[in-house]
C-alpha atoms as a PDB file:
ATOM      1  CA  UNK A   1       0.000   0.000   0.000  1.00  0.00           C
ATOM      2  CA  UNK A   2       3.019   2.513   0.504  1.00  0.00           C
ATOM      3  CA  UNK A   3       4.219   2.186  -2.795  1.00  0.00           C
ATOM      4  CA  UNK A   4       1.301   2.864  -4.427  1.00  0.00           C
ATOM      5  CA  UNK A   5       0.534   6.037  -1.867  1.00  0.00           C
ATOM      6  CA  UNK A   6       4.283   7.191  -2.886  1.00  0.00           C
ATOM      7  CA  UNK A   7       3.982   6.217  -6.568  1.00  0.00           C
ATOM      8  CA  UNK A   8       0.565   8.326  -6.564  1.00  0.00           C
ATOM      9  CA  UNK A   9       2.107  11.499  -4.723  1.00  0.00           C
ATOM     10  CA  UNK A  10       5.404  11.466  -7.006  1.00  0.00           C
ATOM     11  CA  UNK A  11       2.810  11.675 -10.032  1.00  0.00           C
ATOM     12  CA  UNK A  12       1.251  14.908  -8.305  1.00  0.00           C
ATOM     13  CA  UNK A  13      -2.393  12.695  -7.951  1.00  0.00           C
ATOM     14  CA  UNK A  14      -3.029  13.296  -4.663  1.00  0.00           C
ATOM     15  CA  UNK A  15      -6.733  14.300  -5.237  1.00  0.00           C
ATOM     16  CA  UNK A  16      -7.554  11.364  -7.059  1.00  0.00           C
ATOM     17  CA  UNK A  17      -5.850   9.480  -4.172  1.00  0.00           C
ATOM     18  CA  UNK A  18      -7.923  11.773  -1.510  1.00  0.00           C
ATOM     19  CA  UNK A  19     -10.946  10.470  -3.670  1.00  0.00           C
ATOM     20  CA  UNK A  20     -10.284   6.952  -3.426  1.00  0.00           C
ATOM     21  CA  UNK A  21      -9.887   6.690  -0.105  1.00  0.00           C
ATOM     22  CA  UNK A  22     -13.509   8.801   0.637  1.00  0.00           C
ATOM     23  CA  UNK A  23     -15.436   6.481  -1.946  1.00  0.00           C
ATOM     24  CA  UNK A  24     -13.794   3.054  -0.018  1.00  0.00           C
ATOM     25  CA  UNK A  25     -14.510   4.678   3.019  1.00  0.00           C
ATOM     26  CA  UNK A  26     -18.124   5.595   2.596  1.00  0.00           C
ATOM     27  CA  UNK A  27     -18.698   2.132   0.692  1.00  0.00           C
ATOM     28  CA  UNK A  28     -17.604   0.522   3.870  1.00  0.00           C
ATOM     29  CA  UNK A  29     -19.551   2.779   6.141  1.00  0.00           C
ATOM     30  CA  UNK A  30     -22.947   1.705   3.800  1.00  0.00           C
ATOM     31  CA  UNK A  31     -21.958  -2.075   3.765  1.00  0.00           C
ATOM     32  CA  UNK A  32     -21.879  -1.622   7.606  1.00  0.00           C
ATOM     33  CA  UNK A  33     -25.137   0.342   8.333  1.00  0.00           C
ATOM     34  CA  UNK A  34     -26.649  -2.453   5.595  1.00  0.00           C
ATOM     35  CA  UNK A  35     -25.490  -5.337   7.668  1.00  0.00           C
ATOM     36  CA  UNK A  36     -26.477  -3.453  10.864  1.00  0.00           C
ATOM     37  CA  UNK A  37     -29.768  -2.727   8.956  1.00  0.00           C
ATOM     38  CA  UNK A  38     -30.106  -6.505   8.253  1.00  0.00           C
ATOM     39  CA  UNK A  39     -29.604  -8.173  11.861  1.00  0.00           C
ATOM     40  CA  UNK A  40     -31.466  -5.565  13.183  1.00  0.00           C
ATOM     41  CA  UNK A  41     -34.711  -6.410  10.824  1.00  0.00           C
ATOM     42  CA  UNK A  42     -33.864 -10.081  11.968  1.00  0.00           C
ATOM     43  CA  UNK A  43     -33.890  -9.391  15.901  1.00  0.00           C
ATOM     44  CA  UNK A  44     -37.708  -7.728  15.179  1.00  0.00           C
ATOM     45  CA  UNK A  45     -39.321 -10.062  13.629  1.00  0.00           C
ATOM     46  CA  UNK A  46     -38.114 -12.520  15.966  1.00  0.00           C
ATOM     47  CA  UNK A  47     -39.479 -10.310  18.743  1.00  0.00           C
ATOM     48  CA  UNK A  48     -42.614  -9.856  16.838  1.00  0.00           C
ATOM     49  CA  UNK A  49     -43.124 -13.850  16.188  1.00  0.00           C
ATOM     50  CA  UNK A  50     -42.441 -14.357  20.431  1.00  0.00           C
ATOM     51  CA  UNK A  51     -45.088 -11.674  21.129  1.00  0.00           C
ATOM     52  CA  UNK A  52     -47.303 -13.688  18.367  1.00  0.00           C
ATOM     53  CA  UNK A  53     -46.256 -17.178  19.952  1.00  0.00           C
ATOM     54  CA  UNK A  54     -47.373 -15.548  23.984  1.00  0.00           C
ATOM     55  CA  UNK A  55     -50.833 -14.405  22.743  1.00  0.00           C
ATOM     56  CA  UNK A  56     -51.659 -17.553  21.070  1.00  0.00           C
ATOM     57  CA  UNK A  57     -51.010 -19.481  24.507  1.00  0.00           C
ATOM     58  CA  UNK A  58     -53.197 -16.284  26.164  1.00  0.00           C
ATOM     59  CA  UNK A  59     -55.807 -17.059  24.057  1.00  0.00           C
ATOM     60  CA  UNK A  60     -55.708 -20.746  23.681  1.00  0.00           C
ATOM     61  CA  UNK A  61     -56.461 -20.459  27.700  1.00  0.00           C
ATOM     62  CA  UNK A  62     -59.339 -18.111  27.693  1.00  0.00           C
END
């Protein structure tokens, strides 16, 4: 990775460099908060089906 920083800055292509690292930065930021996203969908619906599963033993006893 240091050579191609160093072979980048000799060139004088330090923006484009500046611009690479932003665009892998905020691509792994979004694959993050998508994952996050994910298991967190995952963890409500299986509160949702345990709230389902406790009123169908509430009302199987009524």
């Amino acid at each position: 990775m240091e050579d191609v920083t160093r072979s980048v800055i000799e060139r004088g292509d330090l923006a484009h460099l500046a611009l690479f690292l932003w665009a892998s930065g905020a691509s792994s930021l979004l694959v993050w908060a998508l994952r996050e996203l994910a298991l967190s969908n995952r963890r409500f619906n299986d509160f949702v089906q345990e709230i389902a599963r406790l009123n169908q033993r509430f009302n199987g006893r009524e």
